[in-house]
Protein backbone atom coordinates (compact mmCIF):
# COMPACT_ATOMS: atom_id res chain seq x y z
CA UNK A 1 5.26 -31.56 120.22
CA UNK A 2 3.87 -34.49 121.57
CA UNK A 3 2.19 -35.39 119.00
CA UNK A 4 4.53 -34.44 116.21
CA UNK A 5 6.92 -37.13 118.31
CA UNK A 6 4.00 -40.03 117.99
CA UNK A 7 3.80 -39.13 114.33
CA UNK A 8 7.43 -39.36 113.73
CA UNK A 9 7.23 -42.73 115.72
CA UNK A 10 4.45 -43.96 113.36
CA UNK A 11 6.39 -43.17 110.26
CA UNK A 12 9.43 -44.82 111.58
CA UNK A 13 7.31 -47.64 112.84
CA UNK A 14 5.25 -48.01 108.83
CA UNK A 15 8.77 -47.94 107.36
CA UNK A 16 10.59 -50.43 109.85
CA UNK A 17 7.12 -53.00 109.26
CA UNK A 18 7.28 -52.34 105.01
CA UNK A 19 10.96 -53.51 105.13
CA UNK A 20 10.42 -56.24 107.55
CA UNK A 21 7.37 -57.91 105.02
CA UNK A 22 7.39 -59.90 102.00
CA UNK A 23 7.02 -57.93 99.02
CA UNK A 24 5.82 -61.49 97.43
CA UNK A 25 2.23 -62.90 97.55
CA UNK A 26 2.06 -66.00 98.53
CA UNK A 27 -0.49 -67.10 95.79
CA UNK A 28 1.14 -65.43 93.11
CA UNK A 29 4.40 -67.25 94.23
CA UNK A 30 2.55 -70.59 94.27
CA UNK A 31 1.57 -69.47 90.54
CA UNK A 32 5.01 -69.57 89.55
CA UNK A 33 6.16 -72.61 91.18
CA UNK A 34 3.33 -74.53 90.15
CA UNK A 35 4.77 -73.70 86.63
CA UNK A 36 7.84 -75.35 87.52
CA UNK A 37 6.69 -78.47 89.07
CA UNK A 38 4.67 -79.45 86.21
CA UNK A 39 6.73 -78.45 83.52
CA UNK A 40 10.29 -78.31 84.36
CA UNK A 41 10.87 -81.04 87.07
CA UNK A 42 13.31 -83.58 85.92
CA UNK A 43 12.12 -86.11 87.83
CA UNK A 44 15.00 -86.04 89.94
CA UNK A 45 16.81 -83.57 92.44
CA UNK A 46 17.22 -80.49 90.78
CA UNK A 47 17.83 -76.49 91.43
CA UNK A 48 16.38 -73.51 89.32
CA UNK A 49 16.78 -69.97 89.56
CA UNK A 50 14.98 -67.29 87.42
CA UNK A 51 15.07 -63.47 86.86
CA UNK A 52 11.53 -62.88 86.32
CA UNK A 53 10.26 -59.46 85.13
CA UNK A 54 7.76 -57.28 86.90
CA UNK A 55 4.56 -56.20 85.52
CA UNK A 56 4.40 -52.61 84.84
CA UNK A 57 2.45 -50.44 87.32
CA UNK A 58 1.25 -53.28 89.24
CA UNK A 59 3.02 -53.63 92.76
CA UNK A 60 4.29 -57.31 93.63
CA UNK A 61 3.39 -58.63 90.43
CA UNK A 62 5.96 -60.67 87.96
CA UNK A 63 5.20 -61.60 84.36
CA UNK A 64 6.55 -65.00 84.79
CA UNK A 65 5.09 -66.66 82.04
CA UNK A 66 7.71 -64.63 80.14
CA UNK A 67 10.45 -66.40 81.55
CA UNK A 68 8.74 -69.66 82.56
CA UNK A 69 6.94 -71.32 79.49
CA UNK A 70 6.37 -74.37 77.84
CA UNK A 71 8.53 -73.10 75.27
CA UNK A 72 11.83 -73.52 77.01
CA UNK A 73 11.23 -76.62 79.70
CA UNK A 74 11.84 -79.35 77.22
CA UNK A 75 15.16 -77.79 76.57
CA UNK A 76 16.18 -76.85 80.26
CA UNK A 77 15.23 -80.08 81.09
CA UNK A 78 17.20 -81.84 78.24
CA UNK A 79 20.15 -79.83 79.26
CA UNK A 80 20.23 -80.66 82.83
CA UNK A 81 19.27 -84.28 82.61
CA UNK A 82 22.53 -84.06 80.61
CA UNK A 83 24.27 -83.45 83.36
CA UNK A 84 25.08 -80.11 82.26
CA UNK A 85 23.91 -76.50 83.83
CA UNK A 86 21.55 -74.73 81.34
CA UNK A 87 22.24 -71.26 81.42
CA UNK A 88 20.49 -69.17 79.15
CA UNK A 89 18.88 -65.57 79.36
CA UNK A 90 16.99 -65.68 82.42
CA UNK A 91 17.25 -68.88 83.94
CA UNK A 92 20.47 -71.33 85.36
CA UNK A 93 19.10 -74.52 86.00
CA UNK A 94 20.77 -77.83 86.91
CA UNK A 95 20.42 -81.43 88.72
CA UNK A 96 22.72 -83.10 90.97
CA UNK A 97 25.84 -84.95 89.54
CA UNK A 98 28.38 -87.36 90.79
CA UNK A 99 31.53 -86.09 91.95
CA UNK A 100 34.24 -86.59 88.93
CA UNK A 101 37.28 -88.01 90.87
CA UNK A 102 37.93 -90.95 91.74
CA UNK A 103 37.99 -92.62 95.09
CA UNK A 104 35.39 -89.66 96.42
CA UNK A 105 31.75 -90.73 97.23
CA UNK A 106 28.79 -88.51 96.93
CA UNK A 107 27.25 -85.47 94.79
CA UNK A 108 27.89 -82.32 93.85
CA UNK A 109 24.15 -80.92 94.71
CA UNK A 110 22.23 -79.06 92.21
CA UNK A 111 21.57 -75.89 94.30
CA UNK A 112 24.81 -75.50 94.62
CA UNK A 113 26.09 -76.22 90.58
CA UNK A 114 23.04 -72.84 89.87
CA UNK A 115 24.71 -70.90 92.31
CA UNK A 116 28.52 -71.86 90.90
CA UNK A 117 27.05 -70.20 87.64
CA UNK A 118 25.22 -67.66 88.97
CA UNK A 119 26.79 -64.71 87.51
CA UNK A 120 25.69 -65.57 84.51
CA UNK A 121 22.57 -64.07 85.47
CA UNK A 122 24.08 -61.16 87.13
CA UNK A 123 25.76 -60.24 83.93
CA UNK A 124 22.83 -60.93 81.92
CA UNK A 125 19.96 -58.89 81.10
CA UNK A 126 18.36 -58.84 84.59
CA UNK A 127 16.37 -55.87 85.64
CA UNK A 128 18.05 -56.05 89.55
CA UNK A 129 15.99 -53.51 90.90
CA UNK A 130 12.60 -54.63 89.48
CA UNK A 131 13.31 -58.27 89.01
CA UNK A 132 12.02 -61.17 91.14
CA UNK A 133 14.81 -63.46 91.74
CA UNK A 134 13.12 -66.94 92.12
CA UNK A 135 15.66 -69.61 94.01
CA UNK A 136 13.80 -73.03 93.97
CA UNK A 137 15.01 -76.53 94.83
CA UNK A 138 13.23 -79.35 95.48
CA UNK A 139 13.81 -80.30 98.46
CA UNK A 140 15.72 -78.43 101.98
CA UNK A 141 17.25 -78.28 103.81
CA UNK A 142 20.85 -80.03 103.41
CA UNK A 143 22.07 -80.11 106.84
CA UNK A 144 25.12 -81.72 105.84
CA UNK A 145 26.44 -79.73 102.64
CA UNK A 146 24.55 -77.07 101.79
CA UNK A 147 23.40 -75.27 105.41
CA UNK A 148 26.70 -76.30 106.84
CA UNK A 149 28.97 -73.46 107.45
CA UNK A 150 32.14 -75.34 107.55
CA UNK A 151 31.53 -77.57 104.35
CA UNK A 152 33.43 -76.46 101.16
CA UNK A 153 29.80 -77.39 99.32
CA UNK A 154 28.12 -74.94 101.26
CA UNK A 155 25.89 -72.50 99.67
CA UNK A 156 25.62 -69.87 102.27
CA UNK A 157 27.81 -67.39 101.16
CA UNK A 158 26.63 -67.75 97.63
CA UNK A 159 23.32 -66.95 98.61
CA UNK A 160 24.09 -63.58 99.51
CA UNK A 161 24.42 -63.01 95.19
CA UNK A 162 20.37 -63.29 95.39
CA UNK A 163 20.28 -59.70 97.31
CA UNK A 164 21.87 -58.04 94.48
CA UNK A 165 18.31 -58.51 93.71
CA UNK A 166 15.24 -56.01 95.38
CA UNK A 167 13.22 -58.53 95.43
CA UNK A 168 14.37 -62.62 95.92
CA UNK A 169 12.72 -65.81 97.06
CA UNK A 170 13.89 -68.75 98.17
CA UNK A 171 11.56 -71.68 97.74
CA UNK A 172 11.68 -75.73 98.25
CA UNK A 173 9.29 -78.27 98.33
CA UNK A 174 9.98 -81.44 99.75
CA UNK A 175 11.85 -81.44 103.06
CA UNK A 176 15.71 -83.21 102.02
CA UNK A 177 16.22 -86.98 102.24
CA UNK A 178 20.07 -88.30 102.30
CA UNK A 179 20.16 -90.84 99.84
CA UNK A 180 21.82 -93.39 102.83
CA UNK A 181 17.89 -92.95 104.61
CA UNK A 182 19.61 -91.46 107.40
CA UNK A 183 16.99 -89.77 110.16
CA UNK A 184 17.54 -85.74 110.41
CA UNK A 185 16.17 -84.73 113.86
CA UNK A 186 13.22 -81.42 113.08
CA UNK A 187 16.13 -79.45 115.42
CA UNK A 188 18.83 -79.89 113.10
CA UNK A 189 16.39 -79.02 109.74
CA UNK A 190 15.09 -76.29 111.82
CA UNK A 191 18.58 -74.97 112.61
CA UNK A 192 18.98 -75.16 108.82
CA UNK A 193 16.24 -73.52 107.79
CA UNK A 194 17.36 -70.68 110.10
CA UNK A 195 21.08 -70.57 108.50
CA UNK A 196 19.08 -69.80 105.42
CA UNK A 197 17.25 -66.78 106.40
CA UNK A 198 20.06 -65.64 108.20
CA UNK A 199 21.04 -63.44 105.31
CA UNK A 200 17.96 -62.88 103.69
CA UNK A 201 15.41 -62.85 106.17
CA UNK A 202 13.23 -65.75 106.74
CA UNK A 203 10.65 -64.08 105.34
CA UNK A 204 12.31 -64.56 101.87
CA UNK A 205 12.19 -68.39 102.26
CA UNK A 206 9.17 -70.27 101.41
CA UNK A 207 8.10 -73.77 101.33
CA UNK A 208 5.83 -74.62 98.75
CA UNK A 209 3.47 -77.89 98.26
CA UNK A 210 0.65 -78.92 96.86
CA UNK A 211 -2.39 -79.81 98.97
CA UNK A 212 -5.16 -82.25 99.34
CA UNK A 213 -6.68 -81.19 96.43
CA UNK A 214 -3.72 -80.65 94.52
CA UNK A 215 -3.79 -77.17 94.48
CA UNK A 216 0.11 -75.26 95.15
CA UNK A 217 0.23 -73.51 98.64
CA UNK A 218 3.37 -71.45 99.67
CA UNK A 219 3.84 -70.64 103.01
CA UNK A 220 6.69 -68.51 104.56
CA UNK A 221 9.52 -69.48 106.42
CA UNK A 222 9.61 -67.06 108.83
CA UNK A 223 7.44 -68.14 112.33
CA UNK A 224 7.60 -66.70 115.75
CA UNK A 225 10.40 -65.13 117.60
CA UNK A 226 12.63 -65.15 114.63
CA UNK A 227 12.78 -68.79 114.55
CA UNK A 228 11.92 -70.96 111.80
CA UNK A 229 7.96 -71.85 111.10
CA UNK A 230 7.26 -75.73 111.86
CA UNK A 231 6.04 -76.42 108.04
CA UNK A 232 9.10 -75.72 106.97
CA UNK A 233 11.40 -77.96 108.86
CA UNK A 234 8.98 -81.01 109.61
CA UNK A 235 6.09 -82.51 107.86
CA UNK A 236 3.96 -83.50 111.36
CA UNK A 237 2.30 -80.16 111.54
């Protein structure tokens, strides 16, 4: 009986550690984004999110080039430099615009315009259960808008569309500059980075940059303790 009980403990342990991981490689993720820093970056803030296929019968692995190509990025980016939000098939994309009224100051941020139209790739011809759902921005956290719970801009609650997905990433590069130059403490991006993952798991948020040699690294989110890893939230590491 004894050890049928450590058994039982060691399934319940496997299953609790398989649901806890990434189901994404890291180098297969920097694959992807690498895609979309060379050939769909605006040259500006901007915010794409993609359904991207998986490969049949090989675990983890997403046939982005489907989805991301060379074919498409000249017209997603003519689209969003437009000021409009392409949304077509598989992929919502969209910059950062300025607000429309008059007498208000400040944008309306791109993450937040892809996730305004996000149904349309709910509704589309996603495969939800097989799909990766890839959520990059350029640059997070936005303490101010975005991560804040108590601003009508803030994306939080839309994020939670991204887990109609099995698998989802979230994914930024740069750490997020106000255009004013003011100084964001590491505590307060940290404490954003954390309001991210607090829905979908740290582990599901990735920071992704090129290195020395100009080669894309991705690098989770998720650090010790259930707190935020330092490359995410401050670039003195």
């Amino acid at each position: 009986m004894k050890m049928e009980g450590l058994l039982c403990m060691s399934v319940i342990m496997s299953v609790i550690l398989l649901q806890s991981c990434s189901c994404i490689d890291e180098n297969h993720l920097a694959q992807m984004v690498n895609v979309i820093w060379t050939n769909y970056r605006p040259g500006k803030m901007f915010s794409i999110a993609a359904s991207i296929p998986k490969i049949k019968n090989q675990v983890g692995t997403f046939d982005f080039h489907q989805v991301l190509n060379t074919k498409n990025a000249e017209e997603v980016k003519n689209v969003i430099m437009g000021g409009h939000v392409y949304k077509t098939g598989r992929i919502v994309a969209a910059t950062f615009i300025p607000k429309p009224k008059e007498g208000t100051k400040g944008n309306i941020h791109a993450e937040y315009r892809v996730l305004q139209n996000f149904d349309n790739l709910i509704n589309q011809e996603s495969d939800l259960k097989n799909d990766l759902m890839l959520f990059y921005v350029l640059a997070a956290p936005c303490t101010v808008k975005c991560t804040n719970e108590n601003h009508q801009e803030s994306i939080l609650n839309y994020l939670k569309k991204l887990k109609k997905w099995t698998h989802y990433a979230v994914v930024f590069s740069y750490l997020y500059k106000p255009n004013n130059s003011q100084h964001i403490p590491d505590k307060d991006r940290k404490a954003g980075i954390e309001r991210l993952g607090k829905d979908l798991g740290l582990k599901n948020v990735f920071r992704c940059v090129k290195n020395n040699e100009g080669r894309m690294q991705c690098s989770t989110c998720a650090g010790a303790n259930n707190q935020a890893a330092q490359t995410c939230f401050s670039d003195s590491v």
